[in-house]
Protein backbone atom coordinates (compact mmCIF):
# COMPACT_ATOMS: atom_id res chain seq x y z
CA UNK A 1 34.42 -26.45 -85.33
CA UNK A 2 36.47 -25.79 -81.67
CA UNK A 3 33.20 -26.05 -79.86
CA UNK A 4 32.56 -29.29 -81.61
CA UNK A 5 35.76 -31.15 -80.92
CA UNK A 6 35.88 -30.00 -77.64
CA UNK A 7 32.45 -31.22 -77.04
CA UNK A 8 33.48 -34.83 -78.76
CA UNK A 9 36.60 -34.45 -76.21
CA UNK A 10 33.76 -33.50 -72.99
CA UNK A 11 31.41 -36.64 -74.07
CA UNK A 12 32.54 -39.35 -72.29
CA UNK A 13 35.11 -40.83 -75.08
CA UNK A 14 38.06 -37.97 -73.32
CA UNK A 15 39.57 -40.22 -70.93
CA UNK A 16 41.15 -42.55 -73.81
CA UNK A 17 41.88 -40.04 -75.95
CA UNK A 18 43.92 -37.89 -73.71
CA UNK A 19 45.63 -41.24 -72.54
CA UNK A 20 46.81 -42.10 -75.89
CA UNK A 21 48.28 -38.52 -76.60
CA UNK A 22 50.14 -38.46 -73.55
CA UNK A 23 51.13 -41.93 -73.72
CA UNK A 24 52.65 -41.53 -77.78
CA UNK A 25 54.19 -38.50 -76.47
CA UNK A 26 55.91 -40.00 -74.41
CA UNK A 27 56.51 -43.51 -76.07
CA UNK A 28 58.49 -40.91 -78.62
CA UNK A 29 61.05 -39.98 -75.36
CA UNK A 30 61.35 -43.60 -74.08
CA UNK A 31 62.61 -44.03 -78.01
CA UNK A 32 65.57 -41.92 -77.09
CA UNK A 33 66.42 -43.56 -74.04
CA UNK A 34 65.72 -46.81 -74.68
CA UNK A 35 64.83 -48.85 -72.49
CA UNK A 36 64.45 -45.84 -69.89
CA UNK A 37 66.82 -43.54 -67.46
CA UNK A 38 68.42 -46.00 -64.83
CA UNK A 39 69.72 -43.38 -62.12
CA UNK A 40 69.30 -41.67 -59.46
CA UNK A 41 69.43 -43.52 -56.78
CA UNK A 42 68.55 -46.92 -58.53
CA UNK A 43 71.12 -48.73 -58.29
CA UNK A 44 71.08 -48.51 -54.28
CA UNK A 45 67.40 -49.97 -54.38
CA UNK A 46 68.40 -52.42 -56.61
CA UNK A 47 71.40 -53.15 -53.80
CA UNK A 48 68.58 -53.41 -51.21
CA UNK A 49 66.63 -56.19 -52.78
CA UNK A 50 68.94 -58.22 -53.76
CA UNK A 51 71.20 -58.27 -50.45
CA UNK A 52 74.25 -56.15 -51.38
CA UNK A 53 72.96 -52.96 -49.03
CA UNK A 54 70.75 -53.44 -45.86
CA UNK A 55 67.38 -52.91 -46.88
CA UNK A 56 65.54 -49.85 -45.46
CA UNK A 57 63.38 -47.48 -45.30
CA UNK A 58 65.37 -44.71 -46.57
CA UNK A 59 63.50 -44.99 -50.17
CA UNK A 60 60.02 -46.03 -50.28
CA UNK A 61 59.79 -49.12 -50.12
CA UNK A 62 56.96 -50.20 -52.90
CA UNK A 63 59.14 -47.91 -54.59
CA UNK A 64 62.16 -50.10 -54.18
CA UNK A 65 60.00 -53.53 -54.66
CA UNK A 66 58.63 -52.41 -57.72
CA UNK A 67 61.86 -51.44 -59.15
CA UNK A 68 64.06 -53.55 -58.05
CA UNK A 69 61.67 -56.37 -59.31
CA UNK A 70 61.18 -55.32 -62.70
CA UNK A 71 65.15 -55.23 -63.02
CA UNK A 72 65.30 -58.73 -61.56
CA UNK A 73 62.39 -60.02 -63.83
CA UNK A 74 64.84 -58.79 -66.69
CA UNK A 75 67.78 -60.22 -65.68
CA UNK A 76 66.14 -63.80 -64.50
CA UNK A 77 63.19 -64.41 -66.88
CA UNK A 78 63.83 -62.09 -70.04
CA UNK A 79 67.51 -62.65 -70.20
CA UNK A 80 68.71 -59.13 -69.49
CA UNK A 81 68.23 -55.98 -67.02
CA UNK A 82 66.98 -54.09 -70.01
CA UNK A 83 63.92 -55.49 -70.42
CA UNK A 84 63.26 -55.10 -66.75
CA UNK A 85 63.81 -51.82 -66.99
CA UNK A 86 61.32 -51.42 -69.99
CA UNK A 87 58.88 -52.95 -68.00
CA UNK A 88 59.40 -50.44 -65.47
CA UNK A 89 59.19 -47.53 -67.75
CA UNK A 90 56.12 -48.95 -69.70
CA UNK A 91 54.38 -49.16 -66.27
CA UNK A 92 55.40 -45.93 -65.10
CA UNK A 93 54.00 -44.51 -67.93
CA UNK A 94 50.88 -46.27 -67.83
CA UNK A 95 50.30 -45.08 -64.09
CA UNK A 96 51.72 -41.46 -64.62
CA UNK A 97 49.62 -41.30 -67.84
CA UNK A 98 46.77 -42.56 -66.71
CA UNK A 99 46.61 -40.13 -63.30
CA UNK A 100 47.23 -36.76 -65.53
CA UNK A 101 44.23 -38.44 -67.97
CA UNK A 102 42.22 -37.78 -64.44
CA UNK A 103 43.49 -34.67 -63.55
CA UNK A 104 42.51 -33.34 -67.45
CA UNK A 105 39.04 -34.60 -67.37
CA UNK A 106 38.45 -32.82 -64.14
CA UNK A 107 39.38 -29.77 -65.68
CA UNK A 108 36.74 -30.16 -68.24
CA UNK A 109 34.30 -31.08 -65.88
CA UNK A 110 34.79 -27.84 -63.83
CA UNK A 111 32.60 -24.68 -64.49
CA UNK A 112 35.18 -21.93 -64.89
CA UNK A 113 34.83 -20.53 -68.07
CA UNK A 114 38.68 -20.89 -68.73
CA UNK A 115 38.61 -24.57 -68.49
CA UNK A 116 39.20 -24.90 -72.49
CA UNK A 117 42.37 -22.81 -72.47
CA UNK A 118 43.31 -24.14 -68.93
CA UNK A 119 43.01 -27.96 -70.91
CA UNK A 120 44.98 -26.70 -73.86
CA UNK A 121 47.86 -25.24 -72.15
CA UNK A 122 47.83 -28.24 -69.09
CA UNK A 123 47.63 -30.99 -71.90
CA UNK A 124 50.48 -29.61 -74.36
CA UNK A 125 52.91 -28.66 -71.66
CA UNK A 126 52.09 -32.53 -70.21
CA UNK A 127 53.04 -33.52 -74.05
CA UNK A 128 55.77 -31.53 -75.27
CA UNK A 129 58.00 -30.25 -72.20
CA UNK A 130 60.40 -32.69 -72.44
CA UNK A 131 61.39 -33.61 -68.86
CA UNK A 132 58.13 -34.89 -68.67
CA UNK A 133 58.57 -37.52 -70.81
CA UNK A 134 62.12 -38.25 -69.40
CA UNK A 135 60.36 -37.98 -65.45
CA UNK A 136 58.26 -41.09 -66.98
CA UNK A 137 60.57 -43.25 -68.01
CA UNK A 138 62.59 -42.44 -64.90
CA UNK A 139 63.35 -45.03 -62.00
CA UNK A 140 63.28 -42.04 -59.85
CA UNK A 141 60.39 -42.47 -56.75
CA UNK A 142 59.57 -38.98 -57.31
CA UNK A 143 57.88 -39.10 -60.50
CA UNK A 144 54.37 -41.10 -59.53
CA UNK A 145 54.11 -39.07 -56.42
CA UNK A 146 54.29 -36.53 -58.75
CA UNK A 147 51.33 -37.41 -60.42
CA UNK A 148 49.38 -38.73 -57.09
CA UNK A 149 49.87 -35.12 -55.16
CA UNK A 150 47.93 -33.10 -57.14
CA UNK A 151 45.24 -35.58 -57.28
CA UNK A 152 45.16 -35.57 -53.71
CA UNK A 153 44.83 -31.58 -53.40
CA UNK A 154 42.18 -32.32 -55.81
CA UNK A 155 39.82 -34.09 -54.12
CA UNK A 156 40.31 -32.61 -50.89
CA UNK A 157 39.32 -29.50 -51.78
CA UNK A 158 36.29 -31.25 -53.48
CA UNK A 159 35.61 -32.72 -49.93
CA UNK A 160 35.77 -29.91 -48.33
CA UNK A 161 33.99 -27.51 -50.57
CA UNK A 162 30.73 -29.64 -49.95
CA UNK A 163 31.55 -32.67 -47.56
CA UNK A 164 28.24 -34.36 -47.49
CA UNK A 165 27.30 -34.84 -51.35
CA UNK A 166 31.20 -35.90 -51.56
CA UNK A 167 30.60 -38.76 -49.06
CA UNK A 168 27.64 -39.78 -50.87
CA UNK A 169 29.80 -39.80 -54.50
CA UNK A 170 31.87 -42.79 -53.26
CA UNK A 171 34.62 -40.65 -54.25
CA UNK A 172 35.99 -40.31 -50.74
CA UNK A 173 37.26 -44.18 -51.65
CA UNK A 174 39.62 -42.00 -54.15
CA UNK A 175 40.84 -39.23 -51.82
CA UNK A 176 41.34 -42.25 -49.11
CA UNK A 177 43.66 -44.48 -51.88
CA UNK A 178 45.06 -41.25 -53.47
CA UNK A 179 46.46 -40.19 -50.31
CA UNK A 180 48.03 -43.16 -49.08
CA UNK A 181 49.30 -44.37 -52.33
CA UNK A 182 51.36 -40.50 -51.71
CA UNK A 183 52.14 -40.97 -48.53
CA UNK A 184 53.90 -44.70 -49.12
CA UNK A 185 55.52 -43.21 -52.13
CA UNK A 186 57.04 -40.24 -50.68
CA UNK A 187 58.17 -40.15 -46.87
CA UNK A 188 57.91 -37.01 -45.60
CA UNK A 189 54.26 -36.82 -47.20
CA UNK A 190 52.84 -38.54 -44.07
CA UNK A 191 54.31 -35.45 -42.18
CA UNK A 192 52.61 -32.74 -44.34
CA UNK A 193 49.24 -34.62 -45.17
CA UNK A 194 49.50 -35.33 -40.72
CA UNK A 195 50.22 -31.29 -40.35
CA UNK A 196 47.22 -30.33 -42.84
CA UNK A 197 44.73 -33.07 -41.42
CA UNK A 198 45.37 -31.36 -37.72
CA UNK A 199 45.24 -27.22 -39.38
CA UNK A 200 42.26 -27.97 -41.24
CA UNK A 201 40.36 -30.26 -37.89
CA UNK A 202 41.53 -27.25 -35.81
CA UNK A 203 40.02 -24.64 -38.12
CA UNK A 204 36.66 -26.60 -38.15
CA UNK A 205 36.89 -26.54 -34.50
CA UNK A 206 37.20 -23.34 -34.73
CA UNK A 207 34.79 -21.77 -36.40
CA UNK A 208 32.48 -24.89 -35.09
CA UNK A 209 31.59 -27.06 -38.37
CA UNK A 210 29.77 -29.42 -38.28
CA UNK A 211 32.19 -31.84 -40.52
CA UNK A 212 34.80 -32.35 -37.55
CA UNK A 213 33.80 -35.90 -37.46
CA UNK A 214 34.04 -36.58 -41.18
CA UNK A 215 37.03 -34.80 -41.16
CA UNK A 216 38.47 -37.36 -38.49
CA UNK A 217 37.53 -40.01 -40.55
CA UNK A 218 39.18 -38.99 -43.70
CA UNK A 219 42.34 -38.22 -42.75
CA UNK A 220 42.70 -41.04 -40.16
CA UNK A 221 41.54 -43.55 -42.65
CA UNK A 222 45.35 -43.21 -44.71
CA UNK A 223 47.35 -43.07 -41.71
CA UNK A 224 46.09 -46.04 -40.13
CA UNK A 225 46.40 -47.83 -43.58
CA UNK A 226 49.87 -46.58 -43.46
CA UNK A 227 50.50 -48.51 -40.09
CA UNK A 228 48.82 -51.57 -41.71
CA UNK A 229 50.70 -51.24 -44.45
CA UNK A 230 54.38 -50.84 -42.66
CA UNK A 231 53.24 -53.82 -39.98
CA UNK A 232 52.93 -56.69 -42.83
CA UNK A 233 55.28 -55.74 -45.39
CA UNK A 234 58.21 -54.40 -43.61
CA UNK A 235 58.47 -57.57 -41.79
CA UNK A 236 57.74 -59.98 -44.41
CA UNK A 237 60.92 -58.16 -46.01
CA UNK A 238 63.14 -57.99 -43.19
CA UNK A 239 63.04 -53.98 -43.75
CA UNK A 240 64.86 -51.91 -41.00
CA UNK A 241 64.00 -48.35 -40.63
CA UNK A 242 66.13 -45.91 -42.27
CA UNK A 243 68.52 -43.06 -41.02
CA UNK A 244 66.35 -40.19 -38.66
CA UNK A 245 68.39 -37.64 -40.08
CA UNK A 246 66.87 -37.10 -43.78
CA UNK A 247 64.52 -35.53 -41.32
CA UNK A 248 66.66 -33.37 -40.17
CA UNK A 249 68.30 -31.42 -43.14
CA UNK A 250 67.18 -28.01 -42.40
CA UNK A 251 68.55 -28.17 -38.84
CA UNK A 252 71.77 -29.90 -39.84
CA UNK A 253 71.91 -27.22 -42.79
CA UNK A 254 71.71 -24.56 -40.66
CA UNK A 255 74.46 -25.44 -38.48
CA UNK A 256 76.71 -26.03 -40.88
CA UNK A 257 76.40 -22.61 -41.78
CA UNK A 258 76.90 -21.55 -39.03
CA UNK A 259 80.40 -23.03 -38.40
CA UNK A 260 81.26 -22.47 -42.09
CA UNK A 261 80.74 -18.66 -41.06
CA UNK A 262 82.15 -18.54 -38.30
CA UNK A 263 85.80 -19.76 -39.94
CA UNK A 264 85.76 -16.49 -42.26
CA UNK A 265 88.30 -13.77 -40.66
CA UNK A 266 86.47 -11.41 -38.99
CA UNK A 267 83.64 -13.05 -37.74
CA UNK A 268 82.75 -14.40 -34.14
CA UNK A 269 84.02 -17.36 -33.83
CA UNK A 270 82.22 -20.76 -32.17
CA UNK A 271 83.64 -21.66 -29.08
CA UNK A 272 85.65 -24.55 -27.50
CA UNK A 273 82.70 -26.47 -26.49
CA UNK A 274 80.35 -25.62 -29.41
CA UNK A 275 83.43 -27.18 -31.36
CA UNK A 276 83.32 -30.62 -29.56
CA UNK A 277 79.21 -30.64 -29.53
CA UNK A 278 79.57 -29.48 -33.57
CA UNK A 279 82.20 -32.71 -34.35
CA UNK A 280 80.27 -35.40 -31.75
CA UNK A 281 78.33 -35.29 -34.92
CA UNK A 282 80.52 -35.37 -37.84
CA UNK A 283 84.04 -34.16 -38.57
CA UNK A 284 85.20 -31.03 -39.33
CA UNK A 285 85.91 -32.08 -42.79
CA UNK A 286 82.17 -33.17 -43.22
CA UNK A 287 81.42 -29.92 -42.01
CA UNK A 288 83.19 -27.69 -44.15
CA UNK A 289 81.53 -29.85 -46.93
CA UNK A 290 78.65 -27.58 -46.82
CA UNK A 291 76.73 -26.63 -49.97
CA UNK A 292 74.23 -24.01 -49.40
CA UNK A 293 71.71 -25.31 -52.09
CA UNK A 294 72.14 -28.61 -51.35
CA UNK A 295 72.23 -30.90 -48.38
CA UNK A 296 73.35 -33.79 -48.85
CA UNK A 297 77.21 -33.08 -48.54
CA UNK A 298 76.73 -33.01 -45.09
CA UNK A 299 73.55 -34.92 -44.09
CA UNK A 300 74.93 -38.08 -45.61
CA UNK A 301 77.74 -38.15 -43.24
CA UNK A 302 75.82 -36.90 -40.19
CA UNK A 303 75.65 -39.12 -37.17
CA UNK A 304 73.18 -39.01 -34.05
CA UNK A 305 75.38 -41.49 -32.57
CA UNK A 306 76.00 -38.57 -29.58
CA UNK A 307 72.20 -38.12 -28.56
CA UNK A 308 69.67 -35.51 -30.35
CA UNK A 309 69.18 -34.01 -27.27
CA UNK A 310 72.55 -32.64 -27.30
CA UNK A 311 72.60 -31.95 -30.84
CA UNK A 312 69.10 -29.93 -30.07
CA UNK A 313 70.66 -28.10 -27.33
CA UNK A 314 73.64 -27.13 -29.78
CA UNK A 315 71.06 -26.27 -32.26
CA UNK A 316 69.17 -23.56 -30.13
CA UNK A 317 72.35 -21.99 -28.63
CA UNK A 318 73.49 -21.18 -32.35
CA UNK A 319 69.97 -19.82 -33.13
CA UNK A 320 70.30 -17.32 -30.65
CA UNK A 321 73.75 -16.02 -31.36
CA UNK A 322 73.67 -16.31 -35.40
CA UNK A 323 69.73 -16.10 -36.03
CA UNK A 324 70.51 -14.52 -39.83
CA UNK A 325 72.90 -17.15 -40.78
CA UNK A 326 70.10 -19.77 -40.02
CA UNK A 327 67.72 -17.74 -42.13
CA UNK A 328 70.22 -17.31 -44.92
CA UNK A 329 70.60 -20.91 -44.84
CA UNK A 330 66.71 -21.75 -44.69
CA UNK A 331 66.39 -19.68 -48.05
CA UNK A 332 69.68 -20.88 -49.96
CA UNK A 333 68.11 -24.58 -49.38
CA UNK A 334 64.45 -23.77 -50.57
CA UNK A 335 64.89 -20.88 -52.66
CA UNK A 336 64.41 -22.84 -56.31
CA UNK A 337 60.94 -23.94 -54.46
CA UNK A 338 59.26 -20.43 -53.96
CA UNK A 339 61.60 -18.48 -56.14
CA UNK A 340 60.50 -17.68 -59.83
CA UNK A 341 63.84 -15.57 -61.43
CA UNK A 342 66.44 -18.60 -60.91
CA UNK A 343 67.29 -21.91 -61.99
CA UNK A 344 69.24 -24.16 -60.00
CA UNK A 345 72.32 -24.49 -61.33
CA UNK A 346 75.34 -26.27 -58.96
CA UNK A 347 78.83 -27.58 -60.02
CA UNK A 348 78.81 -29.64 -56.60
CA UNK A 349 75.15 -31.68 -58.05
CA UNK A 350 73.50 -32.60 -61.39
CA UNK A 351 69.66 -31.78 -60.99
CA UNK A 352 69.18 -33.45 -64.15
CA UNK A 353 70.44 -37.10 -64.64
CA UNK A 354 70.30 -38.73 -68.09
CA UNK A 355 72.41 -41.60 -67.81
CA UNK A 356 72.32 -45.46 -66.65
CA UNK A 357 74.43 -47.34 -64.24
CA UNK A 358 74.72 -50.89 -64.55
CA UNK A 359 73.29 -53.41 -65.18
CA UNK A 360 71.23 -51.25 -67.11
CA UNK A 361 72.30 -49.51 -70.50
CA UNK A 362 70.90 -47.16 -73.50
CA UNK A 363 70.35 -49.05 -76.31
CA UNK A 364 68.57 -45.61 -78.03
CA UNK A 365 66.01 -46.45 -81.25
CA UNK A 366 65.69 -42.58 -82.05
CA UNK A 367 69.45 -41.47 -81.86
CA UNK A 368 68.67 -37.51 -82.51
CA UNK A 369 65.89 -37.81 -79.30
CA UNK A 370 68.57 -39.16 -77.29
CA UNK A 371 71.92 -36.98 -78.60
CA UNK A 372 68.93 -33.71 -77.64
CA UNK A 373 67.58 -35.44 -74.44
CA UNK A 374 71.48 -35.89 -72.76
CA UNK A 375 72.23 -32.10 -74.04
CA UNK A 376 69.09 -31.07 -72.33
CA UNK A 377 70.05 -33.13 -69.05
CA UNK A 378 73.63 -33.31 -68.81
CA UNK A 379 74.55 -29.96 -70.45
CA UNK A 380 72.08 -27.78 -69.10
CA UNK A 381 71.71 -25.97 -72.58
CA UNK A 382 68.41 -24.78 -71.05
CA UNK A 383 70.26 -22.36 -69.12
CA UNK A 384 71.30 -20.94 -72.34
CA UNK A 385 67.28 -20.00 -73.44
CA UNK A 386 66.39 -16.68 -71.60
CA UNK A 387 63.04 -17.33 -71.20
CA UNK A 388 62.65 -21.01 -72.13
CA UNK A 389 64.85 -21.40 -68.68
CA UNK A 390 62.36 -20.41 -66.72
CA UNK A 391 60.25 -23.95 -67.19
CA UNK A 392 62.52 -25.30 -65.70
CA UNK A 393 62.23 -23.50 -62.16
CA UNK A 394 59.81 -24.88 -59.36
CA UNK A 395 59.04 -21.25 -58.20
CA UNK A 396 57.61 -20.88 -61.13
CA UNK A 397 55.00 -23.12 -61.49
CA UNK A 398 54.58 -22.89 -57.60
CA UNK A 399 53.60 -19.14 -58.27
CA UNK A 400 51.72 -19.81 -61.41
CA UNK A 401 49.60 -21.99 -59.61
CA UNK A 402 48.69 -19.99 -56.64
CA UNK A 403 48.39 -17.09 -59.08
CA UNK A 404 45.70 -18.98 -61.31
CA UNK A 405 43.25 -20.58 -58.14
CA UNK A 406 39.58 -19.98 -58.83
């Protein structure tokens, strides 16, 4: 009887099935917060596009439009900002459903013979961990890069395992949209997919494949979409680059550490004119801000107004005398990424938002999913579950991941 239904499943019929249970799964969250979770930083998208902040490219910006145009279709055409934001949420889920449909059926299609239990697991934890759901109907940019990433990783190692019969699949069209879909939905991804593109073309190099060419090709082919992509729209929009400095957390991290260590009694102390480099930057008040785990506090009220030269300079000098501290602060800021036995708990920033800010509100159908959903989110009563707490940490699933490659 298993062998039969999952051969019904493997037939060809799979992709709508799966849809349809992950898209009723999740219908049953958006029921609890009706018409979806407005936060985050939604409301200063929302700002962008319709003139009240200057809009840049801090957020992604199809991010932004889409968003910020579903809320405006609400308010202008359907009478009110909720049904923008159900449109959002409906679409979200359609996109976020539809890409994990993708990522099942390639599991089925793959020849390990753990590929039933590996669908099982993948499919009920898509269905039944909650913040799933709650990620879908989330105006959050994160949640279809979410989906696209994996994808991505996907069908790059499919192109690499055997370039040639890849090329000839047509399925390189997927790997080239996949990736820059990712990279215009998260910022930073340009930087890792541009760092992997040149380790993986130097490695080829290397041990002198053949494939160099093809390899130039593919990962070329998203970047200079990207550059298409940011010469029509941006303009078209009047968009303004954002603020350098989300690119410079770590750094910025690191010295704030640094000074915040070198104020406890006792230790060596930063000198007169590592003082006025430190506050060309941001005042000592900004500075003291610092929250290991998170860094934001500081980052947000960073200024390059006095050169990044000088800020680089500063940078190295503290390396050299306080080389642990910027470790220390390196691992406080990445440790719920890699580490498995924590979960990220701060009483200076929610992880977790379940609420709405205006114009948006709940207007919840299911009012037990959504009195469970805002305990989950806003009381952290996972942290109260021993082992159930654990879902909840990235190093987790980073681990179980690496732990589980073929």
């Amino acid at each position: 009887m298993k062998r039969k239904i999952f051969n019904w499943i493997e037939g060809g019929r799979n992709p709508l099935i799966i849809f349809g249970l992950i898209f009723i799964s999740w219908f049953v969250i958006l029921l609890g917060a009706w018409p979806g979770v407005y936060a985050y930083d939604a409301a200063w998208q929302y700002g962008m596009l319709t003139g009240d902040a200057p809009f840049t490219t801090h957020h992604p910006v199809i991010h932004t439009l889409w968003l910020g145009n579903c809320i405006r279709l609400g308010e202008t055409v359907l009478g009110s900002a909720n049904a923008g934001m159900l449109i959002y949420s409906l679409s979200q889920m359609i996109i976020c459903a539809s890409g994990l449909t993708y990522i099942l059926c390639r599991v089925l299609r793959h020849d390990s013979p753990r590929k039933y239990i590996i669908f099982v697991v993948a499919l009920a934890w898509i269905m039944l961990f909650p913040l799933n759901g709650v990620m879908a109907v989330c105006s959050i940019k994160d949640s279809v890069f979410a989906v696209l990433f994996p994808i991505v990783v996907l069908e790059l190692g499919e192109f690499l395992q055997n370039t040639d019969r890849y090329l000839k699949s047509k399925r390189w069209i997927l790997l080239i949209s996949a990736t820059f879909l990712s990279i215009i939905f998260r910022n930073n991804m340009r930087y890792a997919f541009a760092a992997t593109g040149a380790s993986i073309l130097l490695i080829s190099l290397l041990k002198k494949k053949t494939i160099v060419k093809n390899i130039l090709y593919v990962f070329a082919a998203p970047l200079l979409l990207m550059i298409i992509y940011e010469k029509t729209l941006y303009p078209a929009f009047g968009i303004t680059p954002g603020s350098e400095v989300e690119k410079w957390c770590v750094p910025i991290q690191q010295v704030a550490a640094v000074y915040n260590y070198s104020e406890i009694e006792g230790n060596e102390k930063l000198s007169e004119s590592e003082l006025n480099d430190l506050f060309a930057y941001a005042s000592e008040e900004i500075w003291k801000a610092y929250v290991p785990e998170c860094s934001n506090h500081v980052k947000d009220y960073f200024s390059f107004s006095a050169g990044k030269k000088r800020f680089v300079l500063l940078w190295a000098r503290l390396l050299y005398k306080y080389p642990q501290q910027y470790i220390e602060a390196f691992v406080n800021l990445t440790e719920n990424y890699w580490n498995p036995f924590i979960v990220q708990e701060s009483k200076h920033i929610s992880f977790l938002q379940f609420k709405c800010f205006e114009p948006v509100t709940f207007e919840p159908v299911l009012a037990g999913m959504y009195r469970y959903l805002y305990s989950l989110c806003n009381d952290r009563t996972y942290l109260k579950l021993p082992v159930i707490r654990l879902l909840f940490n990235n190093g987790g699933y980073l681990w179980g991941a690496v732990l589980n490659c073929d």
